[in-house]
PDB file of N, CA and C in Angstrom:
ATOM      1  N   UNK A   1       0.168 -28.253   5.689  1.00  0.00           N
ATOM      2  CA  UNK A   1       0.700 -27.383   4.671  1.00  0.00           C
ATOM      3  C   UNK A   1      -0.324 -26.315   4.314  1.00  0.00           C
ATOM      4  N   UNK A   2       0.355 -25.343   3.592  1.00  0.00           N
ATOM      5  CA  UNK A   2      -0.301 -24.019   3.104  1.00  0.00           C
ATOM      6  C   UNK A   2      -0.205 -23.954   2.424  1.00  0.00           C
ATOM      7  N   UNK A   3      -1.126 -23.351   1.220  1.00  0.00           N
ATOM      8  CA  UNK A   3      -0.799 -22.450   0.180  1.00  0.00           C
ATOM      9  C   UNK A   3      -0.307 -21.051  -0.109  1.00  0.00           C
ATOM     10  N   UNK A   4       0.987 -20.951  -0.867  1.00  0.00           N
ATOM     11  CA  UNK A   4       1.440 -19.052  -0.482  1.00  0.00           C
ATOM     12  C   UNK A   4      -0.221 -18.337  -1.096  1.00  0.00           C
ATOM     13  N   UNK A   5      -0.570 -18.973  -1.944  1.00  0.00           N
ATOM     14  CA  UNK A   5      -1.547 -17.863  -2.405  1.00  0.00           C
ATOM     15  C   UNK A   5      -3.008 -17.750  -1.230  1.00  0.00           C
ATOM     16  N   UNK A   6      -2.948 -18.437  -0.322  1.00  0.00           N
ATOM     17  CA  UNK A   6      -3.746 -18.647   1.046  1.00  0.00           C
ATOM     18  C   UNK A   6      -2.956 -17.481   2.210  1.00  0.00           C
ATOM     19  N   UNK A   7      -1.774 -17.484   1.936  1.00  0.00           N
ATOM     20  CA  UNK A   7      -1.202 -16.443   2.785  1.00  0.00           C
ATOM     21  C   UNK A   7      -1.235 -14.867   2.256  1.00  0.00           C
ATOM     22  N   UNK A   8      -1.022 -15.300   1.027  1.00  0.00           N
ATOM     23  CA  UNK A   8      -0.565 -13.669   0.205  1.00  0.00           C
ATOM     24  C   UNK A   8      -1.973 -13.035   0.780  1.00  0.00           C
ATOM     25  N   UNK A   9      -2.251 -11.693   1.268  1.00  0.00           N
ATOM     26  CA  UNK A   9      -3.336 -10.548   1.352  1.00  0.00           C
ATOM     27  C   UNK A   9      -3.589 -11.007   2.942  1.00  0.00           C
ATOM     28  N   UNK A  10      -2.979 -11.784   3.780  1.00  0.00           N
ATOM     29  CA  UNK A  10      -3.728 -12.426   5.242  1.00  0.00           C
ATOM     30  C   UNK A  10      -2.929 -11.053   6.318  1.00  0.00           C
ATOM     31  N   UNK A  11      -3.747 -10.659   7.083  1.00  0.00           N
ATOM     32  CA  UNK A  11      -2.299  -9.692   7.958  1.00  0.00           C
ATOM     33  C   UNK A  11      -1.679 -10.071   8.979  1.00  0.00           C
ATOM     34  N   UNK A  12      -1.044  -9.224   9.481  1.00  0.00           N
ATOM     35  CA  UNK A  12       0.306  -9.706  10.248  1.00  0.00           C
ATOM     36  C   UNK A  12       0.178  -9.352  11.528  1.00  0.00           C
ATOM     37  N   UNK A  13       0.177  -9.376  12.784  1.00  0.00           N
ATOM     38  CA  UNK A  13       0.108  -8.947  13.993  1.00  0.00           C
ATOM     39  C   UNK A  13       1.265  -9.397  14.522  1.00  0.00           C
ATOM     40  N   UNK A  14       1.649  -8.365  15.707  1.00  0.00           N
ATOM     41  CA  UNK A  14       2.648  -9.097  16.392  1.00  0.00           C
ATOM     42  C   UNK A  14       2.181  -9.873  17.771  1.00  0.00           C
ATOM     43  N   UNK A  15       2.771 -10.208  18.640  1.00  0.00           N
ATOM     44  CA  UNK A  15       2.124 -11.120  19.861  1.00  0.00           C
ATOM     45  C   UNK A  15       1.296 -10.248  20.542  1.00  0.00           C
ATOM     46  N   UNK A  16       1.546  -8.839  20.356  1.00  0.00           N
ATOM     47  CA  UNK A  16       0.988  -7.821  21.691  1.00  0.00           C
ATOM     48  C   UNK A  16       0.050  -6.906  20.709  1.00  0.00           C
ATOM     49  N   UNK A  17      -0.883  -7.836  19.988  1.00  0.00           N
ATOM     50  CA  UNK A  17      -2.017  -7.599  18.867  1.00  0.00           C
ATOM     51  C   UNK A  17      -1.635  -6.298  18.769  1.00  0.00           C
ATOM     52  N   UNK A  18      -0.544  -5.914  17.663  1.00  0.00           N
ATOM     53  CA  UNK A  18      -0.413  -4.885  16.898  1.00  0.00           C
ATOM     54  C   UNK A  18      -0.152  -5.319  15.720  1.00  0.00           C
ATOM     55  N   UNK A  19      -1.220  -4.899  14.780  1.00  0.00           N
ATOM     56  CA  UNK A  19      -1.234  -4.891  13.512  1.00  0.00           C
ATOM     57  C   UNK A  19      -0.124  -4.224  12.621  1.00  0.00           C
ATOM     58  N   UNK A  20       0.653  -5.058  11.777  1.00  0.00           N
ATOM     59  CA  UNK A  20       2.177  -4.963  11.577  1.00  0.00           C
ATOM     60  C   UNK A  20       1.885  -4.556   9.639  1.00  0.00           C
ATOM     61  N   UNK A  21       1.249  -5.201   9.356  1.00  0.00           N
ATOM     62  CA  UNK A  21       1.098  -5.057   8.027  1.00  0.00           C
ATOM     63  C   UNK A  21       0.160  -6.160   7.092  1.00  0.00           C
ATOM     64  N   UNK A  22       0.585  -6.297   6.073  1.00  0.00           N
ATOM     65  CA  UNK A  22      -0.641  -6.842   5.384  1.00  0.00           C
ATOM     66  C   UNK A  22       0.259  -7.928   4.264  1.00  0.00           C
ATOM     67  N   UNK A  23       0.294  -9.049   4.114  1.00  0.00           N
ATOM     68  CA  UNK A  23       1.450  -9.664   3.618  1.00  0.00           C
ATOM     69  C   UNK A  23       1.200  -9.713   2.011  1.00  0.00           C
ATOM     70  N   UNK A  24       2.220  -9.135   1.062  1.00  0.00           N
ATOM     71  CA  UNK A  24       2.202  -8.925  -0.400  1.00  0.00           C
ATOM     72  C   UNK A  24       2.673  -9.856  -0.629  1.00  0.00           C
ATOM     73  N   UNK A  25       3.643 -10.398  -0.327  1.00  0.00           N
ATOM     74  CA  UNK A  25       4.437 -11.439  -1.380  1.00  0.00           C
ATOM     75  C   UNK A  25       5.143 -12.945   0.011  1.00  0.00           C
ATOM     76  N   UNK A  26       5.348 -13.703  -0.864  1.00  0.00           N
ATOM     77  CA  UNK A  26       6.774 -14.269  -0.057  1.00  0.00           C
ATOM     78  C   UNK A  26       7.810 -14.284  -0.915  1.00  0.00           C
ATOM     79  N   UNK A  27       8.978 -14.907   0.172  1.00  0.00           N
ATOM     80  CA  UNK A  27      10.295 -14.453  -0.126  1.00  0.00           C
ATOM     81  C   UNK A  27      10.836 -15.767   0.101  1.00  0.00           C
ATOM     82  N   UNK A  28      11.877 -16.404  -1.156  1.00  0.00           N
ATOM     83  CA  UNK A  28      12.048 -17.947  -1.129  1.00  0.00           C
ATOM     84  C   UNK A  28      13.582 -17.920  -1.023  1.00  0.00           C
ATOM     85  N   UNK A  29      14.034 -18.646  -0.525  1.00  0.00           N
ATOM     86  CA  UNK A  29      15.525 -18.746  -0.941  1.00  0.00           C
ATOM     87  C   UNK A  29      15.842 -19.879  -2.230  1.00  0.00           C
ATOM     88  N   UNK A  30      16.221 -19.346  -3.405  1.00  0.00           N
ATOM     89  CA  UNK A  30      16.320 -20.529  -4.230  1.00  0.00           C
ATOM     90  C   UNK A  30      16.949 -21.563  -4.241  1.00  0.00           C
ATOM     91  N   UNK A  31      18.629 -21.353  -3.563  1.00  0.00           N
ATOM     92  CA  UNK A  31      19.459 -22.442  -3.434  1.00  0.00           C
ATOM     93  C   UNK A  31      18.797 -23.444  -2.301  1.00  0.00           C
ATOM     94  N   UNK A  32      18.230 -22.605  -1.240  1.00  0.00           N
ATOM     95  CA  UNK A  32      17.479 -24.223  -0.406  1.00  0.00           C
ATOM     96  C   UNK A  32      16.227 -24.228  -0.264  1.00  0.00           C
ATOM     97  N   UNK A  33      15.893 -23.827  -1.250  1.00  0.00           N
ATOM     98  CA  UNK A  33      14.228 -24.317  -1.383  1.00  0.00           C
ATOM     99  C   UNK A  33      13.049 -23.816  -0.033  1.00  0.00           C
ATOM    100  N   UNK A  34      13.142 -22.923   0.229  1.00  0.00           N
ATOM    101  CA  UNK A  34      12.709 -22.778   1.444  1.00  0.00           C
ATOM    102  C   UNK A  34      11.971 -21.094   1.510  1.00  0.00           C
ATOM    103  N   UNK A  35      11.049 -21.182   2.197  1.00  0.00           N
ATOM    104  CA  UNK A  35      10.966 -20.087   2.624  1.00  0.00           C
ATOM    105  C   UNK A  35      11.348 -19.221   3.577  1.00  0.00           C
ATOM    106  N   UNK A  36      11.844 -17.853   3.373  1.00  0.00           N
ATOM    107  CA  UNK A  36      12.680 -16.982   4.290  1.00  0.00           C
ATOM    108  C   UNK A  36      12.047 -15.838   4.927  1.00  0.00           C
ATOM    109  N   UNK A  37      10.510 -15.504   4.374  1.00  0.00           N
ATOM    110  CA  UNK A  37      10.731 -13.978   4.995  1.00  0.00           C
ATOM    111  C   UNK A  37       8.687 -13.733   3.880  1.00  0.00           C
ATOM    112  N   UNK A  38       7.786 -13.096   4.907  1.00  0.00           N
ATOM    113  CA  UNK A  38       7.065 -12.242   3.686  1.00  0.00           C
ATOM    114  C   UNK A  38       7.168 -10.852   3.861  1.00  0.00           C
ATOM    115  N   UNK A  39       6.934 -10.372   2.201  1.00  0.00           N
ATOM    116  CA  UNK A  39       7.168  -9.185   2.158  1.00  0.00           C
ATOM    117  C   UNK A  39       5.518  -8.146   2.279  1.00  0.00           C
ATOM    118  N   UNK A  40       5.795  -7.494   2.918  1.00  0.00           N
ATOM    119  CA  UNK A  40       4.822  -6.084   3.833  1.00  0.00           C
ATOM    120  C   UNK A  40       4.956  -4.877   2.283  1.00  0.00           C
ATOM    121  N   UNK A  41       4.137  -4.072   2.716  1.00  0.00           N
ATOM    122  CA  UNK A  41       3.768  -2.894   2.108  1.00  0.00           C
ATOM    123  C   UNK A  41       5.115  -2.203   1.280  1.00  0.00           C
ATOM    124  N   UNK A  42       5.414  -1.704   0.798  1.00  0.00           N
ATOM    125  CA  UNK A  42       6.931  -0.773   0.018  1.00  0.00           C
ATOM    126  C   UNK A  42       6.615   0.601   0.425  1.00  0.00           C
ATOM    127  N   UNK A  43       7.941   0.809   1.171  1.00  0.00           N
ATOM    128  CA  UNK A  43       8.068   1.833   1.216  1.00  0.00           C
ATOM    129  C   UNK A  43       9.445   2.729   0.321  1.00  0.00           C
ATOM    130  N   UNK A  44       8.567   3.344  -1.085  1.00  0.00           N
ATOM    131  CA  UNK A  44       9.484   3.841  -1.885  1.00  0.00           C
ATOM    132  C   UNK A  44       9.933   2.368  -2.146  1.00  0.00           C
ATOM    133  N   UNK A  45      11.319   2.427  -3.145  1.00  0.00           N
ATOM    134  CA  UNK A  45      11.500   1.633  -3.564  1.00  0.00           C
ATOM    135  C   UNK A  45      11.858   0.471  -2.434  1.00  0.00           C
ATOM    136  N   UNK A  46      11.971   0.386  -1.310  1.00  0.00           N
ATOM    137  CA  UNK A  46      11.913  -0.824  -0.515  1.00  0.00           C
ATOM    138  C   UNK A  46      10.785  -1.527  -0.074  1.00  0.00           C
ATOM    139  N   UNK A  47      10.606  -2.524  -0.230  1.00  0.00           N
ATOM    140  CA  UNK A  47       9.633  -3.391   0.639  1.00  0.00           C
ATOM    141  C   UNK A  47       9.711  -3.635   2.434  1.00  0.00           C
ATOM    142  N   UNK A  48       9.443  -3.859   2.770  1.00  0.00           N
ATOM    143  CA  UNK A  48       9.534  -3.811   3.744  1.00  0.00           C
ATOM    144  C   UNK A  48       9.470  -5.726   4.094  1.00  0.00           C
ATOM    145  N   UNK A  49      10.553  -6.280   4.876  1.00  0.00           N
ATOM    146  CA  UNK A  49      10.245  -8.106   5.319  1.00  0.00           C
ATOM    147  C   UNK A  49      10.026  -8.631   6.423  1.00  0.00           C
ATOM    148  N   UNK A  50       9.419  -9.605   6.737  1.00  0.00           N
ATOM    149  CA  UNK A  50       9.097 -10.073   8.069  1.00  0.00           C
ATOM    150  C   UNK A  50      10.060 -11.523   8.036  1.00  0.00           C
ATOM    151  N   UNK A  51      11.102 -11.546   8.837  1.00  0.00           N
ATOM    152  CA  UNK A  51      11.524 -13.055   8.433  1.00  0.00           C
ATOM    153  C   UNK A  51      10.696 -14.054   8.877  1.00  0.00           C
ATOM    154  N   UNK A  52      11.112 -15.240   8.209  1.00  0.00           N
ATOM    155  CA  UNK A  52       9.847 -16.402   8.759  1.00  0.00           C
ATOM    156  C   UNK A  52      10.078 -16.846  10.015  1.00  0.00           C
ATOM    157  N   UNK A  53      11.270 -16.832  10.324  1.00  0.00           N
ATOM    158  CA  UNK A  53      11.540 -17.503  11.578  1.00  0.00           C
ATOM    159  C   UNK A  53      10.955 -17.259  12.717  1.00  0.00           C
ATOM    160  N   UNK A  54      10.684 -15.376  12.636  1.00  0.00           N
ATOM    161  CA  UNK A  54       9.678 -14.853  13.523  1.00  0.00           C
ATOM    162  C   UNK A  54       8.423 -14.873  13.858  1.00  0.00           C
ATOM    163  N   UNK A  55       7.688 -15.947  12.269  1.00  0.00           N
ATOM    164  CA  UNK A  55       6.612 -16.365  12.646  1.00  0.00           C
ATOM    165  C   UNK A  55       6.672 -17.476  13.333  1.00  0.00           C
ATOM    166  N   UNK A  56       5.409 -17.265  14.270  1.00  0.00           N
ATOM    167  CA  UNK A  56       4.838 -18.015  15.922  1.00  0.00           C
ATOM    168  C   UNK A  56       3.517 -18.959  15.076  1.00  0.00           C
ATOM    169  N   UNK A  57       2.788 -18.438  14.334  1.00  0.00           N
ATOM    170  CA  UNK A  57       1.411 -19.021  13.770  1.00  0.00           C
ATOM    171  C   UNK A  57       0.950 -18.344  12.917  1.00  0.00           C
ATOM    172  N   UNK A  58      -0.133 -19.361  11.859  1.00  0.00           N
ATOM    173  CA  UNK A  58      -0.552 -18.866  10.798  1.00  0.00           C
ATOM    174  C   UNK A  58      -1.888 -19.417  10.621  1.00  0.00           C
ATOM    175  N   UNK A  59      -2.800 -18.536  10.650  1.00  0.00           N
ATOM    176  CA  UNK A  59      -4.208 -19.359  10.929  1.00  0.00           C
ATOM    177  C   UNK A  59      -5.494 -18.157   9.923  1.00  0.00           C
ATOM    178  N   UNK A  60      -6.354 -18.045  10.914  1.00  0.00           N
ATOM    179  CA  UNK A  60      -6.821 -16.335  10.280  1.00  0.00           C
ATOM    180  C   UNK A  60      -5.861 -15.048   9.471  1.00  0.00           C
ATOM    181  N   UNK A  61      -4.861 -15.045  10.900  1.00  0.00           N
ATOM    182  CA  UNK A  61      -3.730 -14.278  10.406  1.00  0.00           C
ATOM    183  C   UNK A  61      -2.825 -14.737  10.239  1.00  0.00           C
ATOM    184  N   UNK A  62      -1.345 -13.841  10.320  1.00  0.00           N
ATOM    185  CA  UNK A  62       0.154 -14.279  10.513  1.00  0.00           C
ATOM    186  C   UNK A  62      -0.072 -14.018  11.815  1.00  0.00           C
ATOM    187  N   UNK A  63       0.675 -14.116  13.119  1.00  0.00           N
ATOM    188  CA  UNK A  63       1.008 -13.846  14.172  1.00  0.00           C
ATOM    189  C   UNK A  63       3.009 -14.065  14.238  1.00  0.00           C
ATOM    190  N   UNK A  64       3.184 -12.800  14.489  1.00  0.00           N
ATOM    191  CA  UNK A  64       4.782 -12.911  14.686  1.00  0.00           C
ATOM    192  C   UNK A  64       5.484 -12.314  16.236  1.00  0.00           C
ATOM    193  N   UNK A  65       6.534 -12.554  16.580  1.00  0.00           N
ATOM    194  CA  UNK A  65       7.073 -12.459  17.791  1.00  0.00           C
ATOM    195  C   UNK A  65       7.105 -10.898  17.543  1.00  0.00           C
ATOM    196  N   UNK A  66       7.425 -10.607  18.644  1.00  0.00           N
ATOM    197  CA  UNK A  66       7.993  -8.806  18.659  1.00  0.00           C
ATOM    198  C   UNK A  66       9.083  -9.210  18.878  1.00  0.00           C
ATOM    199  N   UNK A  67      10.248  -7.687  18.572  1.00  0.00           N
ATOM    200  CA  UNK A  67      11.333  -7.677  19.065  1.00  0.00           C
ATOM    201  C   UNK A  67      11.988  -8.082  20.120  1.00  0.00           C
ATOM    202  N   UNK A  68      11.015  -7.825  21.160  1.00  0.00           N
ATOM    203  CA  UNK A  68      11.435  -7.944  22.948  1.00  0.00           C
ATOM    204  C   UNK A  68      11.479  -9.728  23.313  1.00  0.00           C
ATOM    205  N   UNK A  69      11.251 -10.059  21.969  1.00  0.00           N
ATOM    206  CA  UNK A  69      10.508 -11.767  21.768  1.00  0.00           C
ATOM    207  C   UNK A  69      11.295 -12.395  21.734  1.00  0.00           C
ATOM    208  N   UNK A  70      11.759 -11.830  21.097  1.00  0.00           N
ATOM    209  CA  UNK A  70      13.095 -12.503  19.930  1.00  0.00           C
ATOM    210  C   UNK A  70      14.489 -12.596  20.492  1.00  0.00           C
ATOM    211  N   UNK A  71      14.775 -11.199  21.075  1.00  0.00           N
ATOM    212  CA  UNK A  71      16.072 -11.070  21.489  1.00  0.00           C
ATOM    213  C   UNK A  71      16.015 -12.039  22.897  1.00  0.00           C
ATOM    214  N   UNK A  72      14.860 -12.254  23.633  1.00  0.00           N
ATOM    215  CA  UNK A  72      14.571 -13.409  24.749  1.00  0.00           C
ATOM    216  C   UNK A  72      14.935 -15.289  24.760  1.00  0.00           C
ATOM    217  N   UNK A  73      14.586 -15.351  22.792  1.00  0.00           N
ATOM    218  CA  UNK A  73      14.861 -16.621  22.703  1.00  0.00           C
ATOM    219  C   UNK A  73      16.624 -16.758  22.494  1.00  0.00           C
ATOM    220  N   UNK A  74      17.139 -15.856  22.257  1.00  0.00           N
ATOM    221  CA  UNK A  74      18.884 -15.820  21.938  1.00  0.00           C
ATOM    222  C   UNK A  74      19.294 -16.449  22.765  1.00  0.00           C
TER     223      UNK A  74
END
């Protein structure tokens, strides 16, 4: 287990070490208790989210799949 406040400020890369962002917040779902998604930098009034599912590992950094990643596991 983790602590969110161990994650909150850690950054984000994707698999093909590109630095994605810098993680502000997480994002919980209340009805199932769970975590869904952290939230990246705002742009204007949006935040910007990474869902969790796309995270691969969490260590130093986040490490998350890329797109080309993702649509592979479908």
């Amino acid at each position: 287990m983790i602590r969110g406040s161990k994650i909150i400020g850690m950054e984000i890369y994707n698999d093909k070490a590109r630095r994605v962002g810098e993680v502000k917040d997480l994002v919980l779902d209340e009805k199932r208790g769970v975590l869904t998604g952290f939230t990246l930098e705002s742009r204007g009034p949006v935040a910007l989210c990474v869902p969790f599912e796309t995270v691969k590992a969490i260590g130093d950094i986040v490490l998350v799949a890329t797109k080309e990643q993702q649509q592979g596991r479908a």
